[in-house]
N, C-alpha and C. Protein backbone atom coordinates (compact mmCIF):
# COMPACT_ATOMS: atom_id res chain seq x y z
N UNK A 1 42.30 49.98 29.83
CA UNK A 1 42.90 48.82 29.19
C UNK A 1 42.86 47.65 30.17
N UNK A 2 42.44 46.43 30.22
CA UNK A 2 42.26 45.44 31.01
C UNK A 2 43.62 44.85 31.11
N UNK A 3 43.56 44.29 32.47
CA UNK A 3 44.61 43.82 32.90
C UNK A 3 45.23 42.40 31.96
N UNK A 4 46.34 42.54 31.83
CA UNK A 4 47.06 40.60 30.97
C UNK A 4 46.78 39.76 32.13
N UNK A 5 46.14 38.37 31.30
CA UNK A 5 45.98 37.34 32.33
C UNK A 5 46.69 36.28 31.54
N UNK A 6 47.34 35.08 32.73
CA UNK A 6 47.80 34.38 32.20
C UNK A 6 47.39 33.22 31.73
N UNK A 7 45.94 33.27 32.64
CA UNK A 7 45.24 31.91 31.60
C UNK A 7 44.29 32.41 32.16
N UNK A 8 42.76 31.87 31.60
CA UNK A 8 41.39 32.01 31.32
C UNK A 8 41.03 30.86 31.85
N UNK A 9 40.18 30.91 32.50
CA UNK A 9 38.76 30.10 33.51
C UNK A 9 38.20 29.73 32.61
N UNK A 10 37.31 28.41 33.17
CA UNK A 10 36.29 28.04 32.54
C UNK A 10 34.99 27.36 33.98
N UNK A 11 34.04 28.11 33.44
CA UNK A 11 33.28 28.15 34.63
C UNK A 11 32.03 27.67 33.66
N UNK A 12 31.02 26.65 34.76
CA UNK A 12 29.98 25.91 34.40
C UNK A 12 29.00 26.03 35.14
N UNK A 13 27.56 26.80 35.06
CA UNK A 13 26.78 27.20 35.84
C UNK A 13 25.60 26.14 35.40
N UNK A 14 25.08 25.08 36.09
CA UNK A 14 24.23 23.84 35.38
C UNK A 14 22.86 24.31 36.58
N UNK A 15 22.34 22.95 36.44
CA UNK A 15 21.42 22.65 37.82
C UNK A 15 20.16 23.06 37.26
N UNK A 16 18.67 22.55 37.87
CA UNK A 16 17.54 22.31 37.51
C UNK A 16 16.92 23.89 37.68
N UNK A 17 17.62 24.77 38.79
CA UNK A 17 17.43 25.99 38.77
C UNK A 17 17.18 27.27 37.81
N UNK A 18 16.63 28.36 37.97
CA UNK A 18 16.72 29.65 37.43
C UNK A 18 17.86 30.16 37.51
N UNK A 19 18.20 30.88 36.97
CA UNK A 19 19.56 32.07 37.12
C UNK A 19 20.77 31.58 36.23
N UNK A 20 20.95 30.83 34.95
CA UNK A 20 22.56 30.38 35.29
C UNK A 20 22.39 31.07 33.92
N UNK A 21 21.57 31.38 33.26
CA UNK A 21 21.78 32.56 32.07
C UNK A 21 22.13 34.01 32.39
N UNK A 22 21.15 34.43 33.86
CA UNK A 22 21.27 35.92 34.22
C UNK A 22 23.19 35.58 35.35
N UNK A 23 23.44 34.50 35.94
CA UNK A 23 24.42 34.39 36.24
C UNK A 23 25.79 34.99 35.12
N UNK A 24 25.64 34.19 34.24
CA UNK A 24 26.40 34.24 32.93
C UNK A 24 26.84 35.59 32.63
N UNK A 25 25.38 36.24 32.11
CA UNK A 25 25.21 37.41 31.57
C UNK A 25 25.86 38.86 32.61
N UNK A 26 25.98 38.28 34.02
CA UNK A 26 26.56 39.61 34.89
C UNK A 26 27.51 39.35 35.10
N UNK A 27 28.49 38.28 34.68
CA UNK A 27 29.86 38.16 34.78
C UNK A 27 30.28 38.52 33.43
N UNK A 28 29.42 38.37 32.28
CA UNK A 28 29.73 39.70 30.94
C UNK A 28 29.85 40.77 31.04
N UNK A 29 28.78 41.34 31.84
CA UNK A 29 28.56 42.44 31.84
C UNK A 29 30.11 43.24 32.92
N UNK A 30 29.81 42.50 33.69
CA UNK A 30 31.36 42.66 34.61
C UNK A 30 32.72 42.66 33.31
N UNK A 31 32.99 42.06 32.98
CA UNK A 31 34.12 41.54 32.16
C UNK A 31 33.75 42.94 31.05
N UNK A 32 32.46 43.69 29.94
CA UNK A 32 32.58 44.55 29.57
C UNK A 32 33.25 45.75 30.46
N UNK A 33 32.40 45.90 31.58
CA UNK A 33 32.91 47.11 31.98
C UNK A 33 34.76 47.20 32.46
N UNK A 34 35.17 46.12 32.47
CA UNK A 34 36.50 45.90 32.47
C UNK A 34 37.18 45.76 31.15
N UNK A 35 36.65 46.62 30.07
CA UNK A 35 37.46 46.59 29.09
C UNK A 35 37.54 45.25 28.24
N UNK A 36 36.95 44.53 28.51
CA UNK A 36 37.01 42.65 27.58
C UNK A 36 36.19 42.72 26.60
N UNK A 37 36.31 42.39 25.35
CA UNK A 37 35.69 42.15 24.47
C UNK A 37 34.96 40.54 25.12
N UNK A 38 33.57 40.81 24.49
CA UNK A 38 32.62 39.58 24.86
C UNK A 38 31.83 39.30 23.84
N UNK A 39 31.58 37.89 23.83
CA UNK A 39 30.67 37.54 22.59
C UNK A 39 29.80 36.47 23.71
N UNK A 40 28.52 36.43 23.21
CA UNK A 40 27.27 35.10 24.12
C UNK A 40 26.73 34.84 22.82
N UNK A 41 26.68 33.25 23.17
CA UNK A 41 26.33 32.66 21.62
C UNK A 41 25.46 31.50 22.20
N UNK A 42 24.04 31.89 22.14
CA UNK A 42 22.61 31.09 22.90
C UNK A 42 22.66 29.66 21.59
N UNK A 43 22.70 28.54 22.34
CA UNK A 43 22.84 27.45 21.82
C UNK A 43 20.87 26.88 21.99
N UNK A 44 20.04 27.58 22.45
CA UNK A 44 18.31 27.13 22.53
C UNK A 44 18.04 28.11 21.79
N UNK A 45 17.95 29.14 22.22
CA UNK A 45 17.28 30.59 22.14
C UNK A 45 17.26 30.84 20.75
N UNK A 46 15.95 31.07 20.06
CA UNK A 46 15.83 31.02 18.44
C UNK A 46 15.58 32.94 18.14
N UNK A 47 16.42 33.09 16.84
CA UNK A 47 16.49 34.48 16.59
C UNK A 47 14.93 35.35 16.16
N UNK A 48 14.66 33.96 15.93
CA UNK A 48 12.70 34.78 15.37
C UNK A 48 12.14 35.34 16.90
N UNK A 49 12.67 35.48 18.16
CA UNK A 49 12.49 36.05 19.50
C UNK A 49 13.04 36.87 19.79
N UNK A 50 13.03 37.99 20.08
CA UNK A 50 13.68 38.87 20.87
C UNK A 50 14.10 38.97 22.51
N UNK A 51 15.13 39.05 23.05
CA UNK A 51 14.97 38.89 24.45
C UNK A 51 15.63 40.10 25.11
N UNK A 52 15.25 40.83 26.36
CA UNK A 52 15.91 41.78 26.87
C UNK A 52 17.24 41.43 27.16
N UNK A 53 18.04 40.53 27.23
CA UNK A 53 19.79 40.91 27.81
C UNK A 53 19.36 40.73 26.17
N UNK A 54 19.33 40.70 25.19
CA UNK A 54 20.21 41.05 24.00
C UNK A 54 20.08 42.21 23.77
N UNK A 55 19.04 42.70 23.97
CA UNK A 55 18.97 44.40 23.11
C UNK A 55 19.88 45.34 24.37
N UNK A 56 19.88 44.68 25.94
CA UNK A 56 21.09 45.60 26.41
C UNK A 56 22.20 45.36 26.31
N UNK A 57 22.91 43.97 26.26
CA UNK A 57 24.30 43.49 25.71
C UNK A 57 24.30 44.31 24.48
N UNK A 58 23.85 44.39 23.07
CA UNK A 58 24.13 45.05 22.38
C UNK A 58 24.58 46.39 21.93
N UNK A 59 23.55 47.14 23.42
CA UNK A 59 23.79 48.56 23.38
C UNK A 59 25.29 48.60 24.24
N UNK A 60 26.03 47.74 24.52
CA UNK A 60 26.98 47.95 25.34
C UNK A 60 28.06 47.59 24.72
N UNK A 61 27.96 47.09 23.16
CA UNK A 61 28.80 46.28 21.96
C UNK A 61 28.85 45.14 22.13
N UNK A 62 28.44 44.96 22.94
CA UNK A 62 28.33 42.62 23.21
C UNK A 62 27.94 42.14 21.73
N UNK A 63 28.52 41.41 21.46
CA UNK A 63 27.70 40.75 20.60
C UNK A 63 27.20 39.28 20.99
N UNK A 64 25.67 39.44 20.60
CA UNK A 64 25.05 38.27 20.95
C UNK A 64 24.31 37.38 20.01
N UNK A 65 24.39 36.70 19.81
CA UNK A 65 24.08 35.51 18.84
C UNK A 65 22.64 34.43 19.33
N UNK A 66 21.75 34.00 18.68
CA UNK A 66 20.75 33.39 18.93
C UNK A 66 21.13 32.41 17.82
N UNK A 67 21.53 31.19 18.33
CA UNK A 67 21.48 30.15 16.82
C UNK A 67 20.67 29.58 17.12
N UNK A 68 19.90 28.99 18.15
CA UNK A 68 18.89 27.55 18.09
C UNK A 68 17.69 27.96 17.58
N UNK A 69 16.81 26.90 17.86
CA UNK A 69 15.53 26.62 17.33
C UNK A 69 14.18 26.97 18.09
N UNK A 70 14.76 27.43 19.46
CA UNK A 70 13.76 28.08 20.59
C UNK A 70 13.88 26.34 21.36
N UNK A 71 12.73 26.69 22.49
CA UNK A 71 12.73 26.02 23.78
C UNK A 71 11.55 24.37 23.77
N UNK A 72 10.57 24.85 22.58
CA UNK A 72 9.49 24.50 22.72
C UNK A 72 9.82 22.98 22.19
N UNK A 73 10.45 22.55 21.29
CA UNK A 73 11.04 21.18 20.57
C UNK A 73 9.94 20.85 20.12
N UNK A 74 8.97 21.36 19.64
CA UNK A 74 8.19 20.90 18.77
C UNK A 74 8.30 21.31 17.54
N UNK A 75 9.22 21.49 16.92
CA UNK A 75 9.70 21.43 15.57
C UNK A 75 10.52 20.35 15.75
N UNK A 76 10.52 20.06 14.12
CA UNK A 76 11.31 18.68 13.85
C UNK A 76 13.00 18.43 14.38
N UNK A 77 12.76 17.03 14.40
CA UNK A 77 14.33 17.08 15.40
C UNK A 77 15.47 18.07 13.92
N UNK A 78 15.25 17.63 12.37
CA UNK A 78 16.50 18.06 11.91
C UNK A 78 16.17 19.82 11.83
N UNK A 79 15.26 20.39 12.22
CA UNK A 79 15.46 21.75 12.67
C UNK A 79 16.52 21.98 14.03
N UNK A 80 16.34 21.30 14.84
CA UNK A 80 17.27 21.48 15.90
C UNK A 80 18.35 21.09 15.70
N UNK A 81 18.64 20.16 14.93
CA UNK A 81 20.18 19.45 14.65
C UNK A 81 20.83 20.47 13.71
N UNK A 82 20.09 20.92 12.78
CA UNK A 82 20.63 21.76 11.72
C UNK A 82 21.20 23.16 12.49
N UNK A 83 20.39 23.62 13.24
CA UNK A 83 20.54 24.83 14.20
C UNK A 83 21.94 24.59 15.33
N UNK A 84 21.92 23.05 15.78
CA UNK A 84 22.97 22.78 16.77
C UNK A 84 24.21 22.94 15.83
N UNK A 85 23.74 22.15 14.70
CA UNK A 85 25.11 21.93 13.86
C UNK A 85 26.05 23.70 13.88
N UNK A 86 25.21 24.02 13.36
CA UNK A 86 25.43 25.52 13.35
C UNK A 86 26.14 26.40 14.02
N UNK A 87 24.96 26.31 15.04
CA UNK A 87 25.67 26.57 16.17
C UNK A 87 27.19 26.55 16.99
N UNK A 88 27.30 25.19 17.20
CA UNK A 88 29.21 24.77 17.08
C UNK A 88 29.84 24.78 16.45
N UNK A 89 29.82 25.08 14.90
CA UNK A 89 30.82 25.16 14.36
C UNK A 89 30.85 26.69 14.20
N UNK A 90 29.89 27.71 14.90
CA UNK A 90 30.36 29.26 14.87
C UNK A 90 31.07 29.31 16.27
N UNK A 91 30.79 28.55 17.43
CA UNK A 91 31.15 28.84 18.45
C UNK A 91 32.53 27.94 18.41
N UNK A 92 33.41 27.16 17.64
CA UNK A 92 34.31 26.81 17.67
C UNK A 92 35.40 28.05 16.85
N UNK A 93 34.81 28.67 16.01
CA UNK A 93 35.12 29.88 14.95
C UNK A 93 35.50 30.84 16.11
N UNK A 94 34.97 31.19 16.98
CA UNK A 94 35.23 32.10 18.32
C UNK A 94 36.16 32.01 18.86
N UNK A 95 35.85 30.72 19.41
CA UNK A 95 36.87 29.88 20.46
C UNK A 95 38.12 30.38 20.26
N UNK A 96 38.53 29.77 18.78
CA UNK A 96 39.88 30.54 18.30
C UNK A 96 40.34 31.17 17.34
N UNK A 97 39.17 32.34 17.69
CA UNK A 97 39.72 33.98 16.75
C UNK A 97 40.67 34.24 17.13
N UNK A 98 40.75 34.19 18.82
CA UNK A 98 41.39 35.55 19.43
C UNK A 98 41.42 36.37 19.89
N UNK A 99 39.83 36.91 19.47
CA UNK A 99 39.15 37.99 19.32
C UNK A 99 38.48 38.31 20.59
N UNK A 100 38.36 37.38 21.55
CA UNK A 100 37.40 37.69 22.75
C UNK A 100 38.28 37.12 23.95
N UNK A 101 38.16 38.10 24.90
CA UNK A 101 38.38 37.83 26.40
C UNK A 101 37.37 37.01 27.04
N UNK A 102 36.11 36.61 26.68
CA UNK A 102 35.26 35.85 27.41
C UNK A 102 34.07 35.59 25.83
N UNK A 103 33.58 34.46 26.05
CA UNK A 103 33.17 33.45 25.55
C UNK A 103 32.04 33.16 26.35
N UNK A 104 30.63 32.97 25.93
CA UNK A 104 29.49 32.36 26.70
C UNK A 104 29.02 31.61 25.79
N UNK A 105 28.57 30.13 26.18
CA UNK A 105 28.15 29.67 24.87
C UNK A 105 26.79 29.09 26.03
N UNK A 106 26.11 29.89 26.21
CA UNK A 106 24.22 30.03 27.08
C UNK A 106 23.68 28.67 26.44
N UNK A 107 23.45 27.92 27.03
CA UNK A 107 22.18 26.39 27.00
C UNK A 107 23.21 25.54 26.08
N UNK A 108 24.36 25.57 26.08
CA UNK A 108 24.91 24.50 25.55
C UNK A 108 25.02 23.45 25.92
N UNK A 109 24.89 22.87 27.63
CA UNK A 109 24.60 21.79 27.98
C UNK A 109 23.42 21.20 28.30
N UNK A 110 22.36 22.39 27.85
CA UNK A 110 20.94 21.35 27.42
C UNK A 110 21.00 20.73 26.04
N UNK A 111 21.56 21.42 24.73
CA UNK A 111 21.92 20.84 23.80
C UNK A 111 22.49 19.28 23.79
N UNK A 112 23.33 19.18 24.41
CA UNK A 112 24.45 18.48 24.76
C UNK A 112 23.71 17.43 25.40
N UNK A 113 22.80 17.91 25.78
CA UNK A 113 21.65 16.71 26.90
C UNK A 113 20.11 16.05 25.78
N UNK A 114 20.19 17.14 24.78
CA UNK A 114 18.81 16.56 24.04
C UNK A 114 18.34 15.34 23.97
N UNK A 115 17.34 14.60 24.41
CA UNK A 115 17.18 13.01 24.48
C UNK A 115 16.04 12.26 23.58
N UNK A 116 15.54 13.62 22.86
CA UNK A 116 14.59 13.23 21.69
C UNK A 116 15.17 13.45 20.66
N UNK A 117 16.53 13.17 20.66
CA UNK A 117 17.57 12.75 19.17
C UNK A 117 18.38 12.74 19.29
N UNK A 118 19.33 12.28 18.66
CA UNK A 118 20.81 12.25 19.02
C UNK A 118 21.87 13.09 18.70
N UNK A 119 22.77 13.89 19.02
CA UNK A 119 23.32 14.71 19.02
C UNK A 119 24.92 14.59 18.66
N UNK A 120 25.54 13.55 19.41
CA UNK A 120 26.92 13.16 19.48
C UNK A 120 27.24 13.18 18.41
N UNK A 121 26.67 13.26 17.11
CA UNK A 121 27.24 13.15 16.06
C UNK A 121 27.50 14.75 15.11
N UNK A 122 27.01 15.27 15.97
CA UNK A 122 27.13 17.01 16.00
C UNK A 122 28.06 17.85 17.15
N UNK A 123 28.00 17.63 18.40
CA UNK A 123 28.54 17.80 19.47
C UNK A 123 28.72 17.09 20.51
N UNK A 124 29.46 16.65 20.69
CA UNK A 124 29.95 15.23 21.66
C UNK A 124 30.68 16.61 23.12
N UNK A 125 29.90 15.39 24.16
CA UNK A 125 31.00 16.44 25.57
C UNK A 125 32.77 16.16 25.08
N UNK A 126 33.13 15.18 24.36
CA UNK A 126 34.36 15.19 24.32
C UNK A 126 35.19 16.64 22.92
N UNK A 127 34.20 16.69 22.00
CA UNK A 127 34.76 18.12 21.51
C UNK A 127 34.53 19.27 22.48
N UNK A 128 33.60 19.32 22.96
CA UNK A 128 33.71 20.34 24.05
C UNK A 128 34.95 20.33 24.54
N UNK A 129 35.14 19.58 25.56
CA UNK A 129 36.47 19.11 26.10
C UNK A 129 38.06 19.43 25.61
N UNK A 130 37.34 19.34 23.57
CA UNK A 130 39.02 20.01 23.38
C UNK A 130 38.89 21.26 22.82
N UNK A 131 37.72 21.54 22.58
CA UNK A 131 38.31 23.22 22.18
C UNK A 131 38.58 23.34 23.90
N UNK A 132 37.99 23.40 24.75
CA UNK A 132 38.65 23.93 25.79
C UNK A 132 39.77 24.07 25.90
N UNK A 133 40.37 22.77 25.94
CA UNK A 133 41.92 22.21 26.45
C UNK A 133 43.01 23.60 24.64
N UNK A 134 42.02 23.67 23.77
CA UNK A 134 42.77 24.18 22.96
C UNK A 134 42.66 25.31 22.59
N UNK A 135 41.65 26.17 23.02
CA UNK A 135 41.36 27.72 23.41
C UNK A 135 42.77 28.27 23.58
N UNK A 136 42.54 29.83 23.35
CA UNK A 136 43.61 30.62 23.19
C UNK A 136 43.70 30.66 25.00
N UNK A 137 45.15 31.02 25.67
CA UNK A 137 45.15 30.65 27.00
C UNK A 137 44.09 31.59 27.43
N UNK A 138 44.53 33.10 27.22
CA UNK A 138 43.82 33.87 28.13
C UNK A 138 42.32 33.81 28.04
N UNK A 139 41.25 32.84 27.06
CA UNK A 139 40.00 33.15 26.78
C UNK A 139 39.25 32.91 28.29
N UNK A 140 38.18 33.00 28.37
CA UNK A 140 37.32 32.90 29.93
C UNK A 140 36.28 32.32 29.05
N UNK A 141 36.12 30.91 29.34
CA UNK A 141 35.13 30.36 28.80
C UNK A 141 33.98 29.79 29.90
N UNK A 142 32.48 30.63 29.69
CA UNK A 142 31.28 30.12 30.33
C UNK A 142 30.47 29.27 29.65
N UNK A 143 29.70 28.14 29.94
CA UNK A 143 29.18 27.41 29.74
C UNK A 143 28.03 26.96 30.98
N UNK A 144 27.01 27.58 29.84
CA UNK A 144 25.77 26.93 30.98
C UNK A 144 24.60 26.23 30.48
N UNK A 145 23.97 26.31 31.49
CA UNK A 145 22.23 25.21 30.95
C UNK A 145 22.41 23.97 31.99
N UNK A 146 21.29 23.29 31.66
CA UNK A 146 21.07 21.97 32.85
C UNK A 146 21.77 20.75 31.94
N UNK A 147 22.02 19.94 33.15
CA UNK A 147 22.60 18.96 32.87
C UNK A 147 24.13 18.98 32.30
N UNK A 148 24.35 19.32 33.12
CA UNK A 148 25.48 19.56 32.60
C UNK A 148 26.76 18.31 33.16
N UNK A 149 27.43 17.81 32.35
CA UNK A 149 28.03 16.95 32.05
C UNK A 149 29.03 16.79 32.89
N UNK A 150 29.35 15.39 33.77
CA UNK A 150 30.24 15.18 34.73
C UNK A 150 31.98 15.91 34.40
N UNK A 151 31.83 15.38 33.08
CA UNK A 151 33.50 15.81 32.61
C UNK A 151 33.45 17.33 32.31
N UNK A 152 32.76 17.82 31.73
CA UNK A 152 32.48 19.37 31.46
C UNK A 152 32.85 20.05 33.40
N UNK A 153 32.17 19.49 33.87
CA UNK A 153 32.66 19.94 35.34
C UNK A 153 33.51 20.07 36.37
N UNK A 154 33.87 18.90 36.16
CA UNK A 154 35.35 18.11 36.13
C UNK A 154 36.79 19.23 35.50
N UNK A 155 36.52 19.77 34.51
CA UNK A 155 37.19 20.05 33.24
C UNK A 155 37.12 21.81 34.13
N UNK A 156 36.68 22.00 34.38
CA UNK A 156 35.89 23.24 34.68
C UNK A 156 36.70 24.23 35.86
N UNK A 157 37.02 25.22 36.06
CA UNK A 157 37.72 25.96 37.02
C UNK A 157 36.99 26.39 38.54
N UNK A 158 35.48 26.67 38.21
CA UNK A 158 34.37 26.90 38.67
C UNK A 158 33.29 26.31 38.34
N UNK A 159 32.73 25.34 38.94
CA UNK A 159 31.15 25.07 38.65
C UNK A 159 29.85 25.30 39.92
N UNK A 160 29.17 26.17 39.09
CA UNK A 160 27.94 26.39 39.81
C UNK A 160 26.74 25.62 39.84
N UNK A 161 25.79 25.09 40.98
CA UNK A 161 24.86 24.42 40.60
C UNK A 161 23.69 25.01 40.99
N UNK A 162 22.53 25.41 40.42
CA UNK A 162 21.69 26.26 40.96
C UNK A 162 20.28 25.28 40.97
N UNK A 163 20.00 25.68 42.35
CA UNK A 163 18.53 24.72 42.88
C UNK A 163 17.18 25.78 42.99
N UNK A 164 16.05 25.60 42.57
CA UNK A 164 14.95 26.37 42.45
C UNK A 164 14.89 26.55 43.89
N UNK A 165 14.42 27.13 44.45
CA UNK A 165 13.63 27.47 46.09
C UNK A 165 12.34 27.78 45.52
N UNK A 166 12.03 28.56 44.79
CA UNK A 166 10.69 28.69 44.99
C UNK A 166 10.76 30.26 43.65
N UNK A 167 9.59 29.83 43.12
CA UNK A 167 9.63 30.89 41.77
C UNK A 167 7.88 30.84 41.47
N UNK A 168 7.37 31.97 41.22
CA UNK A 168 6.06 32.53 40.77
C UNK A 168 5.59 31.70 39.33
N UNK A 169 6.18 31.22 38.82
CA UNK A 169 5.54 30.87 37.36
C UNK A 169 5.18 28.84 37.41
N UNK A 170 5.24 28.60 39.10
CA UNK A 170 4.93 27.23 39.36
C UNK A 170 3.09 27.23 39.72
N UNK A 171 3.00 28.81 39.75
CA UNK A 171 1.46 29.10 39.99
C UNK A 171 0.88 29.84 39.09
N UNK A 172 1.70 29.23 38.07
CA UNK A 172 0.95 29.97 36.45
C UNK A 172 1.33 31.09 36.05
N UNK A 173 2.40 32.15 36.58
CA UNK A 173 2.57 33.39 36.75
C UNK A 173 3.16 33.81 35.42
N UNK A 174 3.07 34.13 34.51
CA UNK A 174 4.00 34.64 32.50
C UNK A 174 4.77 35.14 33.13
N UNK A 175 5.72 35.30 32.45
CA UNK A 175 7.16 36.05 32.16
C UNK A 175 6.51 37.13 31.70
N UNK A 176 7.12 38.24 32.33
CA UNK A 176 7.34 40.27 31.93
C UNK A 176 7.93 40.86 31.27
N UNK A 177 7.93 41.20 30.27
CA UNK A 177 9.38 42.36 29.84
C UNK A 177 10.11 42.88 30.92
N UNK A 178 11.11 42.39 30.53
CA UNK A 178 12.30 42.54 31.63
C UNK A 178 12.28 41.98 33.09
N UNK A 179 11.33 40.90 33.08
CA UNK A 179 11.35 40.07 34.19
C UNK A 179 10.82 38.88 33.27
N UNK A 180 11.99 38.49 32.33
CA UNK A 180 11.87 37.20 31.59
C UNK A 180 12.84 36.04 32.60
N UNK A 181 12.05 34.95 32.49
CA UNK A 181 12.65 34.03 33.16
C UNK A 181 12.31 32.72 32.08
């Protein structure tokens, strides 16, 4: 049975870097094996894809959610808007079930950053800002992706910023099953 907490974190893993999804995903995975119900709700990541942390989050009862439109933005902007729309108003449905000890809402501040359309009229950093402030206390809310927003950080208990050093796929290298990046 997991320990009572008296309030819930909110931690922001941004930066031009790799890792702040697999970051995310092992502080779930941590938080499952501690008894927490967890939900990750990919704000890019389109369901017509399959990706390895979903099929192992799942086998572990995670539930994981793919609402966007994928990475590529070459579908029309109201495919992505329709998908964002979507998107936040399931991940506000979360926010305050109740139902979860931790909360990931994966590439929501690339959403939040889209600059080939406008967004604010779907998700503004300032609703962000209040489901936070209005989340159930104990929830643990993660939030990642680039660009991530001065006040989102600000707002934030923990923020991580992650810088590339050096990665294989700058020399053409594909992504692996199970070495997806």
């Amino acid at each position: 049975m997991p320990t009572p907490r008296r309030s819930g974190r909110v931690i922001v893993y941004t930066g031009d870097g790799k890792g702040k999804t697999t970051a995310a995903l092992g502080l779930a995975l941590r938080a499952v094996g501690r008894g927490m119900n967890v939900a990750i709700l990919q704000f890019v990541k389109s369901p017509e894809r399959t990706y390895g942390e979903q099929l192992a989050l799942r086998r572990l009862g995670v539930e994981v959610r793919q609402l966007g439109a994928g990475f590529t933005w070459t579908k029309t902007p109201d495919i992505h808007r329709e998908a964002l729309r979507h998107a936040w108003a399931l991940a506000k449905q979360y926010i305050h079930s109740g139902r979860y000890d931790l909360i990931v809402l994966d590439e929501l501040n690339n959403a939040l950053a889209i600059d080939r359309f406008p967004v604010h009229d779907i998700v503004s950093v300032e609703e962000v800002l209040e489901a936070i402030r209005t989340r159930p206390p104990a929830l643990h809310l993660v939030i990642t992706g680039r660009s991530a927003d001065p006040k989102l950080i600000a707002a934030a208990d923990i923020a991580t910023e992650m810088a590339l050093i050096k990665h294989d796929y700058e020399q053409g290298t594909k992504a692996m099953k199970g070495i997806e990046f």
